[in-house]
N, C-alpha and C. Protein backbone atom coordinates (compact mmCIF):
# COMPACT_ATOMS: atom_id res chain seq x y z
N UNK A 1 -5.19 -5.75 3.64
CA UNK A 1 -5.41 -4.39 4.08
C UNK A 1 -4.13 -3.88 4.70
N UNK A 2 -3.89 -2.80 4.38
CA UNK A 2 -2.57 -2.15 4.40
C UNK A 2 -2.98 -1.42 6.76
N UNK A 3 -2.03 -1.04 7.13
CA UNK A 3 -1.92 -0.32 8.34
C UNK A 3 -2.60 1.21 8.27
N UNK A 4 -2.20 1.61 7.13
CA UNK A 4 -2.23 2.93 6.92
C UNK A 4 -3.63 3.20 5.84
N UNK A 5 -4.14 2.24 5.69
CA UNK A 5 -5.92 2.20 4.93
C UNK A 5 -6.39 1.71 6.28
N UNK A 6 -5.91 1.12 7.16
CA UNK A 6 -7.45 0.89 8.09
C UNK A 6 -7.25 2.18 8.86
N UNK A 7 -6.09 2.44 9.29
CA UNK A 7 -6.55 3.74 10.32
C UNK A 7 -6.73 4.81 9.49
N UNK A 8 -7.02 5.30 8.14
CA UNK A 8 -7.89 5.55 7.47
C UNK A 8 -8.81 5.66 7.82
N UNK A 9 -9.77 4.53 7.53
CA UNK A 9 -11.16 3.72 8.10
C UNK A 9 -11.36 4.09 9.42
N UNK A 10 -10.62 3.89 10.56
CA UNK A 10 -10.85 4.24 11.98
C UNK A 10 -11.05 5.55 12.02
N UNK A 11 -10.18 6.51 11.29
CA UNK A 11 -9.62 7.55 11.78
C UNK A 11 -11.94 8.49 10.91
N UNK A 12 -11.93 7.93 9.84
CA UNK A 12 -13.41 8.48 9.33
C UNK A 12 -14.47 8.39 9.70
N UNK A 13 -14.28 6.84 10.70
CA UNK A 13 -15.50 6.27 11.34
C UNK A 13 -15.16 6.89 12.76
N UNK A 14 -14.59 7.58 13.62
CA UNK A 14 -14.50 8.42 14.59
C UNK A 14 -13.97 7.15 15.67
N UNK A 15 -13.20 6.30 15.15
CA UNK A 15 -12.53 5.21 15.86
C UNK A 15 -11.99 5.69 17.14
N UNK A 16 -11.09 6.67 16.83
CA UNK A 16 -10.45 7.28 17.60
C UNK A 16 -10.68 8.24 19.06
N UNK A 17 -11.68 8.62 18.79
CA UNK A 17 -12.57 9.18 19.59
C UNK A 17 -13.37 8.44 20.86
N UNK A 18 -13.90 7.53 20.03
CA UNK A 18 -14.81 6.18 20.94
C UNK A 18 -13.55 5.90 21.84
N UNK A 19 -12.42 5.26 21.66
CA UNK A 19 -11.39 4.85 22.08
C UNK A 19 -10.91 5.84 23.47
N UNK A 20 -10.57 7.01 22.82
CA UNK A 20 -10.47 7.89 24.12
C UNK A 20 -10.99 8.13 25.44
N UNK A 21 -12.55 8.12 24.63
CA UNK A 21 -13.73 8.28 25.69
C UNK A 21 -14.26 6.69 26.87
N UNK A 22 -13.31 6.27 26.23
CA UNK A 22 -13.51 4.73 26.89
C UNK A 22 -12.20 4.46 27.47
N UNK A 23 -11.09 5.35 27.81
CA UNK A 23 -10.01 5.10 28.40
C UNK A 23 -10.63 5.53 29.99
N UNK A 24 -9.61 4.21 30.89
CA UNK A 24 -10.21 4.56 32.10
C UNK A 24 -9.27 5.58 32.60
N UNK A 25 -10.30 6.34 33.79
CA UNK A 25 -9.08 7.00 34.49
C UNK A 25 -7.96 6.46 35.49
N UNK A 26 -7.17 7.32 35.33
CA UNK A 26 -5.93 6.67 36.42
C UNK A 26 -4.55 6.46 35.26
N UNK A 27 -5.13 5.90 33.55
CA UNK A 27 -3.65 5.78 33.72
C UNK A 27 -2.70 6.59 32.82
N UNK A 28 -1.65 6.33 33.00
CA UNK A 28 -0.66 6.98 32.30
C UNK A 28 -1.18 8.43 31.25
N UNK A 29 -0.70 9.43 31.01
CA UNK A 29 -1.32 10.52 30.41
C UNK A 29 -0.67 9.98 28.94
N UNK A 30 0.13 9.46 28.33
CA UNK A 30 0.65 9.05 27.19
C UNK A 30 -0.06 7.84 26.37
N UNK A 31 -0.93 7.40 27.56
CA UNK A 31 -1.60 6.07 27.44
C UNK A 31 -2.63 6.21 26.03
N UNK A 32 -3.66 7.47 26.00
CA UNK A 32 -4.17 8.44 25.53
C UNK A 32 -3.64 8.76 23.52
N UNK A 33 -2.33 8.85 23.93
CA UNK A 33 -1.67 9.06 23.26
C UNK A 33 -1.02 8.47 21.82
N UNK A 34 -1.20 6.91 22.20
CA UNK A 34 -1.34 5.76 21.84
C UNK A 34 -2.26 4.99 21.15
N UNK A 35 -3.49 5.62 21.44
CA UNK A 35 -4.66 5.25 20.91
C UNK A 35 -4.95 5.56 19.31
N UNK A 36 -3.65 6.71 19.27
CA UNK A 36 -3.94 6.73 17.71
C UNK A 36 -3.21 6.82 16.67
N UNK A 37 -2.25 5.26 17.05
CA UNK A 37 -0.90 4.99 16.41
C UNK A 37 -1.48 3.95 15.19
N UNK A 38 -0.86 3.92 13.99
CA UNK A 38 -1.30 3.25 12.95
C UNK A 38 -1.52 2.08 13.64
N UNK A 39 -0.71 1.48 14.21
CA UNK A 39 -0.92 0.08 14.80
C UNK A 39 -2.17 -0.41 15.38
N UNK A 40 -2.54 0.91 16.54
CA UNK A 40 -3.49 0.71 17.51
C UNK A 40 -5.10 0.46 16.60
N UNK A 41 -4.72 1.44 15.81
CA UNK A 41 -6.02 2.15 14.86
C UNK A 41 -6.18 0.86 13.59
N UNK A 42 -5.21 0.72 13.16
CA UNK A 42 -5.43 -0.64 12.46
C UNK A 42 -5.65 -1.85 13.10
N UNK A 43 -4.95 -2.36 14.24
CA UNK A 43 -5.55 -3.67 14.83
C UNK A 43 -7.19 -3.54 15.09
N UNK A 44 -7.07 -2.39 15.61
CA UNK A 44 -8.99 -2.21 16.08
C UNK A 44 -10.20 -2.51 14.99
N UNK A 45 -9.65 -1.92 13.96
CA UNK A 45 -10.35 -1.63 12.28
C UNK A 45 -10.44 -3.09 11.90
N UNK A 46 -9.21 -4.13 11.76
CA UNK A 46 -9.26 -5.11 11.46
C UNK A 46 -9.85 -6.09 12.66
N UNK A 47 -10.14 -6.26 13.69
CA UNK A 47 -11.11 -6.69 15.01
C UNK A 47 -12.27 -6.53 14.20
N UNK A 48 -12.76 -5.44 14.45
CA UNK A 48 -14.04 -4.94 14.54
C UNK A 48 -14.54 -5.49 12.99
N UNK A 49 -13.63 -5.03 11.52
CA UNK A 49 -14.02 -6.16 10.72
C UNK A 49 -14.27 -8.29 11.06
N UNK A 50 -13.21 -8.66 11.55
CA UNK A 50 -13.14 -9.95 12.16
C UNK A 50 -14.67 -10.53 12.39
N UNK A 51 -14.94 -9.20 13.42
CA UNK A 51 -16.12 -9.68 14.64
C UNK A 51 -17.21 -9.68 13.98
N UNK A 52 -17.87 -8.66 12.89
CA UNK A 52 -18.65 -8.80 12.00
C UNK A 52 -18.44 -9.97 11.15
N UNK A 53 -17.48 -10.53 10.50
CA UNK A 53 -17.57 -11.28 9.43
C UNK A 53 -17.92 -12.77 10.57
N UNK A 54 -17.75 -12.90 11.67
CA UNK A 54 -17.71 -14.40 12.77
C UNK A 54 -19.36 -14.33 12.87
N UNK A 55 -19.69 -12.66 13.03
CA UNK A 55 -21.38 -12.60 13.47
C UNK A 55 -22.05 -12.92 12.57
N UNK A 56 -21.97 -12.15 11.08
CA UNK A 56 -22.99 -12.37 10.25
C UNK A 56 -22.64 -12.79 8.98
N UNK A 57 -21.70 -13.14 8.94
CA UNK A 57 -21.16 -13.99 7.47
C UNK A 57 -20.16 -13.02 6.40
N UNK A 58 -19.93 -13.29 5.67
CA UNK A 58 -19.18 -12.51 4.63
C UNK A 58 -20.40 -11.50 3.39
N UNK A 59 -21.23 -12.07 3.30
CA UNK A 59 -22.45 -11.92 2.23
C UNK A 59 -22.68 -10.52 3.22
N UNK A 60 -23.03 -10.38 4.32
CA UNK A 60 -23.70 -9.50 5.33
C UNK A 60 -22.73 -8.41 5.66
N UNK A 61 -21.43 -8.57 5.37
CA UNK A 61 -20.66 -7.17 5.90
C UNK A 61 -19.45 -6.94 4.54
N UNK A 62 -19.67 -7.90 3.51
CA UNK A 62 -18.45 -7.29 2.34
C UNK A 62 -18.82 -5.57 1.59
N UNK A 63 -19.97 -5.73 1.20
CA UNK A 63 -20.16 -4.46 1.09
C UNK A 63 -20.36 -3.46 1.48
N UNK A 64 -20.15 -3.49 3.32
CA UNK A 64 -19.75 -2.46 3.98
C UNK A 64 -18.42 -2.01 4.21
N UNK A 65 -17.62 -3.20 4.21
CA UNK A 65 -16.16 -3.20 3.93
C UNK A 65 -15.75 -2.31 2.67
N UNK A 66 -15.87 -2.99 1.60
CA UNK A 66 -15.64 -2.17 0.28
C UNK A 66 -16.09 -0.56 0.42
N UNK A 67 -17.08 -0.35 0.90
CA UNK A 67 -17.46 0.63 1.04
C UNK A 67 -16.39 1.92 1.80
N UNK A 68 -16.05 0.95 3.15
CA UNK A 68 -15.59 1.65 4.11
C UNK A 68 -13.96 2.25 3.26
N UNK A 69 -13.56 0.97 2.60
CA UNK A 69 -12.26 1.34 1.99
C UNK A 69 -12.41 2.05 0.54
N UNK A 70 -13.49 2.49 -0.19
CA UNK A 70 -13.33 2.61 -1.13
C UNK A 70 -12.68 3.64 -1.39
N UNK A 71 -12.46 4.58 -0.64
CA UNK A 71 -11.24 6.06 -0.92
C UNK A 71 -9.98 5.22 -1.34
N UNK A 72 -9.45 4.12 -0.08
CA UNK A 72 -8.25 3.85 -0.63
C UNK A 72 -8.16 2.63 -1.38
N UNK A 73 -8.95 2.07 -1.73
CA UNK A 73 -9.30 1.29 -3.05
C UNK A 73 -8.91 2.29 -4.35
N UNK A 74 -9.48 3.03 -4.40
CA UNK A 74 -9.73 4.17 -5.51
C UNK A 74 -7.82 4.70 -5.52
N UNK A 75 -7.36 5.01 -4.43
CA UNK A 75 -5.94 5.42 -4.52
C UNK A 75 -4.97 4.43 -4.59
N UNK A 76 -5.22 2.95 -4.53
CA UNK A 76 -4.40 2.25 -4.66
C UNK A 76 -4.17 1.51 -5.86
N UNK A 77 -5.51 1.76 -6.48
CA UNK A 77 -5.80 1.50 -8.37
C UNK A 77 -4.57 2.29 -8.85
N UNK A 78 -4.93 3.50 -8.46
CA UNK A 78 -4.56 4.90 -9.35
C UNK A 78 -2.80 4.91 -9.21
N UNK A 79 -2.73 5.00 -7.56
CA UNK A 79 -1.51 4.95 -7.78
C UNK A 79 -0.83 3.90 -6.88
N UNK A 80 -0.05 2.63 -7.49
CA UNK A 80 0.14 1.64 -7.04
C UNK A 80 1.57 1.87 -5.86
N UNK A 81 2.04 1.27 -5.31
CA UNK A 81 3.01 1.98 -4.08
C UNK A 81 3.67 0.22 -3.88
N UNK A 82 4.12 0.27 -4.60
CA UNK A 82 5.30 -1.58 -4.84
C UNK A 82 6.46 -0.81 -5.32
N UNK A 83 7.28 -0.43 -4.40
CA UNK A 83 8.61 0.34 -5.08
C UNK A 83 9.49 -0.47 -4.94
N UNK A 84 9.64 -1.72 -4.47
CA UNK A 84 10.68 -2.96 -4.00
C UNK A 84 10.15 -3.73 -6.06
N UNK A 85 9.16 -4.03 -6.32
CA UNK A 85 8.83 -4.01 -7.80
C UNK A 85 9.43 -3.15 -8.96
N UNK A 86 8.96 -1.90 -8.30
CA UNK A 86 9.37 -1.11 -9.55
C UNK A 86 11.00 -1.26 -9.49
N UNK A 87 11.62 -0.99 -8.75
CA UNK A 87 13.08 -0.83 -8.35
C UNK A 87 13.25 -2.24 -9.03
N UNK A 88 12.67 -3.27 -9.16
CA UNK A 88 13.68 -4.44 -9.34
C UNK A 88 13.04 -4.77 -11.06
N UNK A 89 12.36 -4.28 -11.03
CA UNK A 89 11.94 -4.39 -12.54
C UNK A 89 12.94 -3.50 -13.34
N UNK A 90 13.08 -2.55 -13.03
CA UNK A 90 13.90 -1.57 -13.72
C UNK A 90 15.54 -1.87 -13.87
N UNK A 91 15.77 -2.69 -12.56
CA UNK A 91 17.24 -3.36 -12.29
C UNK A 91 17.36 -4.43 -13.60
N UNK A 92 16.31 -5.12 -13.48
CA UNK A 92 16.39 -6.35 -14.32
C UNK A 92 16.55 -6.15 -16.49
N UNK A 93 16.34 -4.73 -16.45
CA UNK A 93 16.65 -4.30 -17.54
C UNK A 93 18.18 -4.61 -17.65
N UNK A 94 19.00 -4.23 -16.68
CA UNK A 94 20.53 -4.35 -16.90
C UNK A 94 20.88 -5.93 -15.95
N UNK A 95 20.21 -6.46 -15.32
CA UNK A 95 20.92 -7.85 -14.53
C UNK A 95 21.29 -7.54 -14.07
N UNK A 96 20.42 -7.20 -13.08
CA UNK A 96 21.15 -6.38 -11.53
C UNK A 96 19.75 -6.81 -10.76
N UNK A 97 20.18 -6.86 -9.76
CA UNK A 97 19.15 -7.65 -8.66
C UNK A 97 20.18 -6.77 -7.07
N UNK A 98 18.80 -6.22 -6.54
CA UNK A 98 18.60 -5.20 -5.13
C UNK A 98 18.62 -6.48 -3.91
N UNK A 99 19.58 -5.86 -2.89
CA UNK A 99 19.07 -7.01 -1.97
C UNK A 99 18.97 -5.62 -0.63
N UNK A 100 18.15 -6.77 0.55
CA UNK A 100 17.79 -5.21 1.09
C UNK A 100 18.29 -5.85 2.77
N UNK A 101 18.96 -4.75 3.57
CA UNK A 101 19.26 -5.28 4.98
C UNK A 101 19.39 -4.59 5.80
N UNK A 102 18.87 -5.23 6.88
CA UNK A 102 18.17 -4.47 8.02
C UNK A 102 19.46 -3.62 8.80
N UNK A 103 19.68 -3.17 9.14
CA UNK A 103 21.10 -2.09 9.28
C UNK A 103 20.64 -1.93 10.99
N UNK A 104 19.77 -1.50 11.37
CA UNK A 104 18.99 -0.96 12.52
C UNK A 104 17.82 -1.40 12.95
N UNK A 105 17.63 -2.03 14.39
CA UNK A 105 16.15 -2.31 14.74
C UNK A 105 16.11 -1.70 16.32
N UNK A 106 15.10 -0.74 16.56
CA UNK A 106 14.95 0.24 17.72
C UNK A 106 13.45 0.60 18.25
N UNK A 107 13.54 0.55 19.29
CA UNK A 107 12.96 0.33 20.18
C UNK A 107 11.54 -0.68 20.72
N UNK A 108 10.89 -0.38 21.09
CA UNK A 108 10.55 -1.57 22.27
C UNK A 108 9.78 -2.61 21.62
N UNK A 109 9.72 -3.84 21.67
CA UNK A 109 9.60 -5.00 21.02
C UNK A 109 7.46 -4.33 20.64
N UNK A 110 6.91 -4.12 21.32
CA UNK A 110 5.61 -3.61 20.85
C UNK A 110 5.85 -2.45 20.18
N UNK A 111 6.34 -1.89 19.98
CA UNK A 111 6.42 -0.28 19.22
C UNK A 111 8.04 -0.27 18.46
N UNK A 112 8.53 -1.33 17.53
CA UNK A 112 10.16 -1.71 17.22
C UNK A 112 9.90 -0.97 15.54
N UNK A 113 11.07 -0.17 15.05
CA UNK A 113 11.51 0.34 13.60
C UNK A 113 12.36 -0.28 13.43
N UNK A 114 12.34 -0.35 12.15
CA UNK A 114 13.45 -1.01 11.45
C UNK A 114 14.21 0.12 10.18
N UNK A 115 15.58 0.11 10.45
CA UNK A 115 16.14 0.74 8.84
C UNK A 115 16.73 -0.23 8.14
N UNK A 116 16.58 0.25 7.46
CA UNK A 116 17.09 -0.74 5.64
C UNK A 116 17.58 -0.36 5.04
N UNK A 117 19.20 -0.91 4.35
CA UNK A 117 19.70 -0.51 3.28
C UNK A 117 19.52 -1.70 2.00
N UNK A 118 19.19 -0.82 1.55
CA UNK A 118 19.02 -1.16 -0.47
C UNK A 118 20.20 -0.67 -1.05
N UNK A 119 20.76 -2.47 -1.19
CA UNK A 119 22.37 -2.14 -2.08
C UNK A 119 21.73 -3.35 -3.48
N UNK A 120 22.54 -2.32 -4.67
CA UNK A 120 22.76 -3.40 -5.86
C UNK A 120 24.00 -3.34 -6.19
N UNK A 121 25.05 -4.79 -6.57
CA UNK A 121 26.21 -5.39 -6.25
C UNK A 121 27.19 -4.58 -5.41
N UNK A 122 26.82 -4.50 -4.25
CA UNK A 122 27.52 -4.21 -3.29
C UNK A 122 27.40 -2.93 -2.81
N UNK A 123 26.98 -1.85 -3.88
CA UNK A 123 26.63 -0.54 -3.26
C UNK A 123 25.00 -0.33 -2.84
N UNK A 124 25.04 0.99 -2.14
CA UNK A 124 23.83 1.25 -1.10
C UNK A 124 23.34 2.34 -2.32
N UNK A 125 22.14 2.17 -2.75
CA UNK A 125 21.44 3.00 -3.09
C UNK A 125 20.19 3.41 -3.17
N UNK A 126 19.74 3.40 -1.69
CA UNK A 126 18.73 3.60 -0.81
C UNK A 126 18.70 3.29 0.18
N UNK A 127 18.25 4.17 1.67
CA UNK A 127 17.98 3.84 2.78
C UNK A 127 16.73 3.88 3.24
N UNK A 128 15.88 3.25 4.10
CA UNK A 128 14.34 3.24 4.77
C UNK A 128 14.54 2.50 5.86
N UNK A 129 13.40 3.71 6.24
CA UNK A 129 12.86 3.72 7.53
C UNK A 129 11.39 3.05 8.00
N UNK A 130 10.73 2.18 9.12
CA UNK A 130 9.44 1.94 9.11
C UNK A 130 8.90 1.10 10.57
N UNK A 131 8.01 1.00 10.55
CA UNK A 131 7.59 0.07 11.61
C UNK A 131 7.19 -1.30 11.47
N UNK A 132 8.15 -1.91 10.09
CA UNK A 132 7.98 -3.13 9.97
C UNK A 132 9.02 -2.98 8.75
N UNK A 133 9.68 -4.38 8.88
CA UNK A 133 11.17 -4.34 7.46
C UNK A 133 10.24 -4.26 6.62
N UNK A 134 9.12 -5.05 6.34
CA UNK A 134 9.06 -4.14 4.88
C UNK A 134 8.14 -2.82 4.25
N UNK A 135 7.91 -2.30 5.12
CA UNK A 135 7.72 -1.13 5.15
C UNK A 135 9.01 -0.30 5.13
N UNK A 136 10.15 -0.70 5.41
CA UNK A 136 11.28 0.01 5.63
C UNK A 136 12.02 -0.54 4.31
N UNK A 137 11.87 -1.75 3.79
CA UNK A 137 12.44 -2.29 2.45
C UNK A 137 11.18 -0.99 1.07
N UNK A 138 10.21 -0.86 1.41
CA UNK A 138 9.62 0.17 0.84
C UNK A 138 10.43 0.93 0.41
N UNK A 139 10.15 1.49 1.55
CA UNK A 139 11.14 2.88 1.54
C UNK A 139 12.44 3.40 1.01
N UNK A 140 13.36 2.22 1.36
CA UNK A 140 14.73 2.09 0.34
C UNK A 140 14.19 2.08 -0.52
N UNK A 141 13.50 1.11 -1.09
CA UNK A 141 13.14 1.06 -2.83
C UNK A 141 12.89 2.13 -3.21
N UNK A 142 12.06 3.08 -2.76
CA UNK A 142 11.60 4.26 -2.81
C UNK A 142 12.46 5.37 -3.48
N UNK A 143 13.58 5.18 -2.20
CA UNK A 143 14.75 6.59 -2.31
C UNK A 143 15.50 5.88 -3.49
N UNK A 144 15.54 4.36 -3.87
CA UNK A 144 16.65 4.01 -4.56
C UNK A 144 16.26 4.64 -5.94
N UNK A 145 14.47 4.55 -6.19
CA UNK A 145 14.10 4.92 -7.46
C UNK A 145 14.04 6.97 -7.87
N UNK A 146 14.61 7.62 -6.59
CA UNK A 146 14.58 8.59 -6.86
C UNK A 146 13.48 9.61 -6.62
N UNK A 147 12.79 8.59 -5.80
CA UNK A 147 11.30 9.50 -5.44
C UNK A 147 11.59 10.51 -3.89
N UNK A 148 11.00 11.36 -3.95
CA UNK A 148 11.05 12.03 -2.58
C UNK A 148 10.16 11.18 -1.71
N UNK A 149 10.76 11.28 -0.13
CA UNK A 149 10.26 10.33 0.71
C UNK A 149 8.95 10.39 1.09
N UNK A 150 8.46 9.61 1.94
CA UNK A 150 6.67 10.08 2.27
C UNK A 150 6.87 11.08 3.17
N UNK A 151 5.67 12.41 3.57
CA UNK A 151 5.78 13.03 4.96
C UNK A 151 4.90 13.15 5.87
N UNK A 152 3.62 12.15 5.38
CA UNK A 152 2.62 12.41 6.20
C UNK A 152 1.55 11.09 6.57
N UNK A 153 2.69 10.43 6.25
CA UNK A 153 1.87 8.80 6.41
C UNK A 153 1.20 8.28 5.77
N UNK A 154 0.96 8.86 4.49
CA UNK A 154 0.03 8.61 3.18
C UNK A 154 0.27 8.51 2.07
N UNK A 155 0.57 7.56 1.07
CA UNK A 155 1.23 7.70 0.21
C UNK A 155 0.61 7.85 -1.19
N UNK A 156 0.96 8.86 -1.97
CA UNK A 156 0.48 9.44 -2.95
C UNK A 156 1.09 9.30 -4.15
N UNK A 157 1.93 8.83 -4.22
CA UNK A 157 2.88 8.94 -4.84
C UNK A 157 3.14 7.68 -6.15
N UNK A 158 3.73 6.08 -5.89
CA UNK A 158 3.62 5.21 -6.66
C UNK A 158 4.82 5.32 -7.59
N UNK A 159 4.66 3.66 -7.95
CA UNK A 159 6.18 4.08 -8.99
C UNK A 159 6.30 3.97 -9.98
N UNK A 160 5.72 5.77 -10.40
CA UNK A 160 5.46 6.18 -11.36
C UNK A 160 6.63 6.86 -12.00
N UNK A 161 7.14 7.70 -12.23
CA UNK A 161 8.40 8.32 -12.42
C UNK A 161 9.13 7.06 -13.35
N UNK A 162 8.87 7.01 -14.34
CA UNK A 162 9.86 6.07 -15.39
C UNK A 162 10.63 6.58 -15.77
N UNK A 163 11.22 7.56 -15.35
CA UNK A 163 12.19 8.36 -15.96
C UNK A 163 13.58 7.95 -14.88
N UNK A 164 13.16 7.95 -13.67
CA UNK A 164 13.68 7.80 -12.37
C UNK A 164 14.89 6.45 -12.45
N UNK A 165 16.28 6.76 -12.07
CA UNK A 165 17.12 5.94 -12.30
C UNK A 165 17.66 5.28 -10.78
N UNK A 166 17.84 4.36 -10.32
CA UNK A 166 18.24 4.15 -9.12
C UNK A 166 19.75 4.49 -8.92
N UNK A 167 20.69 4.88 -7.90
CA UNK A 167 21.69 5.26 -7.90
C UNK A 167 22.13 3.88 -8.23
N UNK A 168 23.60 4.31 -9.10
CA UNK A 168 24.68 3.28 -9.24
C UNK A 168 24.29 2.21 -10.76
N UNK A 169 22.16 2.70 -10.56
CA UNK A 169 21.52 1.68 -12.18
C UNK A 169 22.04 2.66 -13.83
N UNK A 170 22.69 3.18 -13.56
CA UNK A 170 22.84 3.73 -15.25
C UNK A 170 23.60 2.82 -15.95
């Protein structure tokens, strides 16, 4: 399960909400704020799956699961989002092989991004951004294949575009 399909899931099942209303008073006003970071919203989604599957078995909560994800089941059929794949499949037409490196890692060890450059033999032709290298190795792959970047945390997109050349791959 991806970060960005469970808080999905949280975000439909009113995860977010419960969460709020159960913050105590007193702290921090940003605290609040937090509650509805992919991270927060996905660790919870994946718990709360956990705790069901420990209570009542796998037989008793898979098809509420499937259920819960089936939007992004359905979008991840349709459109697949492996651009570190597509990018190296397409390389391997000419014998060229992507290597990807972390350039930047910022801020605080619980909340840390990473950027990534995507070079093939020696040049950069793609950069990404993310809250985990490979989410940020994504992303290079992404720009390397020529796709416009994500803008809303959801990805729609896939690496589809066979037409799409990576810089420096002609």
């Amino acid at each position: 399960m991806s970060g960005a399909s469970c808080r999905a899931v949280a975000i439909r099942i009113g995860v977010p909400d419960r969460l709020r209303a159960a913050v105590p008073e007193g702290l921090p006003a940003d605290a609040s704020d937090k509650l509805e970071t992919e991270r927060v919203l996905a660790s919870v989604t994946e718990a709360v799956i956990g705790a069901c599957y420990l209570h009542a078995g796998f037989d008793a909560i898979s098809e509420a699961v499937v259920e819960a994800f089936a939007p992004e089941l359905k979008e991840a059929l349709a459109h697949p989002v492996d651009f570190k794949s597509a990018l190296q499949e397409r390389l391997a037409r000419r014998g060229a092989v992507v290597t990807y490196r972390v350039v930047r890692e910022h801020g605080m060890p619980h909340d840390r991004s990473f950027d990534v450059v995507a070079e093939v033999e020696g040049e950069r032709v793609g950069n990404g951004s993310g809250r985990t290298k490979k989410a940020a190795e994504q992303a290079a792959a992404r720009q390397a294949l020529g796709l416009p970047p994500e803008t809303d945390g959801s990805d729609t997109g896939g690496p589809a575009a066979p037409e799409a050349q990576p810089a420096g791959a002609s």
